[in-house]
Protein backbone atom coordinates (compact mmCIF):
# COMPACT_ATOMS: atom_id res chain seq x y z
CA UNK A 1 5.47 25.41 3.07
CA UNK A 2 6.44 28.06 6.21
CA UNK A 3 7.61 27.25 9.38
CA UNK A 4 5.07 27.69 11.83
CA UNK A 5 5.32 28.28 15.32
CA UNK A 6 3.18 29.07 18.25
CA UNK A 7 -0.19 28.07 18.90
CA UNK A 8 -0.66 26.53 15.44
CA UNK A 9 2.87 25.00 15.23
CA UNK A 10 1.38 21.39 13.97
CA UNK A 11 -1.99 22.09 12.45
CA UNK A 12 -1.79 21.01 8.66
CA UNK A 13 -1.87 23.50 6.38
CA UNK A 14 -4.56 23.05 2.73
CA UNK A 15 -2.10 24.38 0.83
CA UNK A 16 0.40 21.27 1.78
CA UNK A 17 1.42 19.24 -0.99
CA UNK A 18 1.04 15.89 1.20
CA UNK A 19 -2.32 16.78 2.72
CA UNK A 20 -4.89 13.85 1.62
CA UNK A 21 -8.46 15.43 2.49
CA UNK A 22 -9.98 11.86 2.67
CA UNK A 23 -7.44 10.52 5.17
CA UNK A 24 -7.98 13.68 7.64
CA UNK A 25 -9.48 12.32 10.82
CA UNK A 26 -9.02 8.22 10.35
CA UNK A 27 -9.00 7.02 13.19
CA UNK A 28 -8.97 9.65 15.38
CA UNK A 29 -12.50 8.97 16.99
CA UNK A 30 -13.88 12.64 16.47
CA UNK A 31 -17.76 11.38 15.58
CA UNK A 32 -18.46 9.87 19.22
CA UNK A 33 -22.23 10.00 18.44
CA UNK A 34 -24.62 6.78 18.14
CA UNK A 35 -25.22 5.73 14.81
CA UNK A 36 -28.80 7.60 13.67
CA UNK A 37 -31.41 4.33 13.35
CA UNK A 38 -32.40 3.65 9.43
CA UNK A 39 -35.66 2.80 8.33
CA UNK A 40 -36.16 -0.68 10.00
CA UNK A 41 -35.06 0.30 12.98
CA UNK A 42 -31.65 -0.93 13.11
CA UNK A 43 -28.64 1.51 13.44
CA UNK A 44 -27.03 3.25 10.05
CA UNK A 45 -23.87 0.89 9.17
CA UNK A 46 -20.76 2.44 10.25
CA UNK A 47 -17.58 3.27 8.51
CA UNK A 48 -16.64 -0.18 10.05
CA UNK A 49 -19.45 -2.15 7.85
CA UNK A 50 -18.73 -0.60 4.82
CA UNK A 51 -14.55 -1.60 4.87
CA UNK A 52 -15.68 -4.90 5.87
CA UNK A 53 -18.28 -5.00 3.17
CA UNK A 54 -15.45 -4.24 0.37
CA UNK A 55 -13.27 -6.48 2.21
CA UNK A 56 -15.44 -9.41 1.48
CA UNK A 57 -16.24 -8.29 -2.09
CA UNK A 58 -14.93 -9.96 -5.06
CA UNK A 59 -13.33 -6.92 -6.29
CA UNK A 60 -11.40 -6.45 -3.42
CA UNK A 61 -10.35 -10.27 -3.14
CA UNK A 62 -8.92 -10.24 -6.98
CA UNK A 63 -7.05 -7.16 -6.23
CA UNK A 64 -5.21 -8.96 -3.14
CA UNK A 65 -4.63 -12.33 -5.12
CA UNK A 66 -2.87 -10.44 -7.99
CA UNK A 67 -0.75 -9.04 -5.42
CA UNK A 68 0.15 -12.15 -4.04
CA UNK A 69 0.88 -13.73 -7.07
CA UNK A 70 3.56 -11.45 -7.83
CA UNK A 71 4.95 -10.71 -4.66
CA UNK A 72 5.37 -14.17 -3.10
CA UNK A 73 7.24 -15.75 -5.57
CA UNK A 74 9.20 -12.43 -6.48
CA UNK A 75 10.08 -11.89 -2.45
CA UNK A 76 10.99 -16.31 -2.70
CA UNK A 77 12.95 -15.80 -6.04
CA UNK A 78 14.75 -12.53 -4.56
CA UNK A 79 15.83 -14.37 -1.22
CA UNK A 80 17.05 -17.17 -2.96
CA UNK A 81 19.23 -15.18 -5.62
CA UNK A 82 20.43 -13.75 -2.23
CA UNK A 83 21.15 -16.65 -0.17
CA UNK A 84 23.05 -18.12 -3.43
CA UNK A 85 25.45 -14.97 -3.01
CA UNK A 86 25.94 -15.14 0.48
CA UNK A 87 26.49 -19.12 0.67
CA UNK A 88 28.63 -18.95 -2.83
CA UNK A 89 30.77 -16.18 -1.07
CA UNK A 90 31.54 -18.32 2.12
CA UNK A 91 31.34 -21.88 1.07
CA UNK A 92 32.77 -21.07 -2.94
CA UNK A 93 35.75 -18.51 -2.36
CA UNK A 94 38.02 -19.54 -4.80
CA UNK A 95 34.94 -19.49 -7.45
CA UNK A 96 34.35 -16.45 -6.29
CA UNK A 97 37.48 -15.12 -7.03
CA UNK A 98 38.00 -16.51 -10.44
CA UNK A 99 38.92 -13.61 -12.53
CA UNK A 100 36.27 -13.10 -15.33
CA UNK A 101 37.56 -9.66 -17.49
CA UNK A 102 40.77 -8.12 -15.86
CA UNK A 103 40.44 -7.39 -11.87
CA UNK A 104 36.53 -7.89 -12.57
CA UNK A 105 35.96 -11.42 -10.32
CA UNK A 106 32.90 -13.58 -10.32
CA UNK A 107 32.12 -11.91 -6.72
CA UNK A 108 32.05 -8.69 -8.14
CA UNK A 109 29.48 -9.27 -10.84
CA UNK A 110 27.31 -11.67 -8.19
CA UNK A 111 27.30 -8.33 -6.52
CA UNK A 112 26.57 -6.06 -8.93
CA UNK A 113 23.80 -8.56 -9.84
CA UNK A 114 22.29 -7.64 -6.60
CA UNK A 115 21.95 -4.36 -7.68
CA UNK A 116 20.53 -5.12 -10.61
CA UNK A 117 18.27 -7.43 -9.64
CA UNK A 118 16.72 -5.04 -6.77
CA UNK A 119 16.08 -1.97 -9.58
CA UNK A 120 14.67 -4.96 -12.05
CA UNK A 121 12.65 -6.23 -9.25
CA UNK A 122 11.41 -2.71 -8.25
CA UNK A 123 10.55 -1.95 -12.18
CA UNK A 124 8.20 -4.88 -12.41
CA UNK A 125 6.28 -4.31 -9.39
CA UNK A 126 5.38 -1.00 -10.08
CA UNK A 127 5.00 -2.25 -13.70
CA UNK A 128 2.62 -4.98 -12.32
CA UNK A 129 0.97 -2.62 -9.93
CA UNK A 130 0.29 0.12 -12.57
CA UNK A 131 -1.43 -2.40 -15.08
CA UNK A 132 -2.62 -5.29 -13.20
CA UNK A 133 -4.15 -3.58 -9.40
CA UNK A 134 -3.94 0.27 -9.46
CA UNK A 135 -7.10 0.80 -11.82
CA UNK A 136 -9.46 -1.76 -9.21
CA UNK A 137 -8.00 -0.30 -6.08
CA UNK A 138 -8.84 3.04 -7.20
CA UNK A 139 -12.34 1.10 -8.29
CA UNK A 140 -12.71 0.08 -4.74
CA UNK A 141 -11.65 3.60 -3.08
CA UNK A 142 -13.83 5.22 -4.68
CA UNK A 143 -16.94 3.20 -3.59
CA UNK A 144 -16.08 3.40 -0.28
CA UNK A 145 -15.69 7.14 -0.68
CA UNK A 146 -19.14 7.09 -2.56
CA UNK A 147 -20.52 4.82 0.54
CA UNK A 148 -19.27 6.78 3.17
CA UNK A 149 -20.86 10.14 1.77
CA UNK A 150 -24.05 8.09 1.43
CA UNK A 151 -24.02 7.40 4.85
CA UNK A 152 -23.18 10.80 6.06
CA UNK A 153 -26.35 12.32 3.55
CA UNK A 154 -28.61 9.70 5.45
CA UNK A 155 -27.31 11.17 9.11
CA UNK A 156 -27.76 14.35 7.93
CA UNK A 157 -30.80 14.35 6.61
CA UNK A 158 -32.13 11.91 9.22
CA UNK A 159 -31.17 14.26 11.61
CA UNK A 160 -32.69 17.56 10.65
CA UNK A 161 -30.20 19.11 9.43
């Protein structure tokens, strides 16, 4: 990606690797137009109605209890390990310092254990995300992609266009 500079100094470029075409405009309140009135009269749901819609959906609700059933008691199980540490090292220093293998202490493996545990812990979330939620969140983006081009075929054709 070049350097740009001038007038067009922070436009987005297609050719970026980062650029997501379905996140361009969120939120940015570019369609300032009244929703076109359906067929009974009442307005055309708005993006708004159709997030809340998959909010409410079963789909949607499984996807967030999976990920609280890993993450709670992973974040609970990870703060405790780390608490242990902390408290062993201040309350425990001569257990601490109990040689285990040569100038290797019991403090030094408690910390390396850190380490270890954080990778671990980062392994099986992604594990857990890639098998348990990815495939239904992807489920659920795409219907609201599918919903939201719905909608804007209704404007459109509603309007004239």
């Amino acid at each position: 990606m070049e350097k740009h500079e001038g007038r067009d100094a922070g436009t987005i470029r297609l050719d970026d690797p980062w650029y997501d075409a379905l996140a361009v405009g969120w939120g940015e309140g570019g369609d300032t137009s009244p929703p076109i009135p359906a067929q009974s009269g009442r307005p055309a749901p708005g993006a708004s109605h159709i997030y809340l819609e998959v909010q409410r959906s079963a789909a949607f609700q499984e996807v967030r209890s999976r990920y609280r059933r890993f993450v709670v008691p992973a974040t609970i199980g990870f703060f405790l390990w780390y608490v242990a540490y902390v408290v062993a090292a201040t309350a425990a220093p001569e257990f601490m310092a109990r040689p285990v293998a040569g100038a290797v202490n019991v403090a030094m493996l408690a910390g390396l254990g850190q380490f270890l545990s954080t990778f671990l812990l980062t392994w099986a979330y992604a594990r857990h995300a890639r098998l348990r939620r990815d495939r239904a969140a992807l489920d659920l983006r795409w219907t609201v992609f599918e919903q939201e081009r719905d909608q804007e075929r209704t404007r459109a054709t509603g309007s004239g266009r």
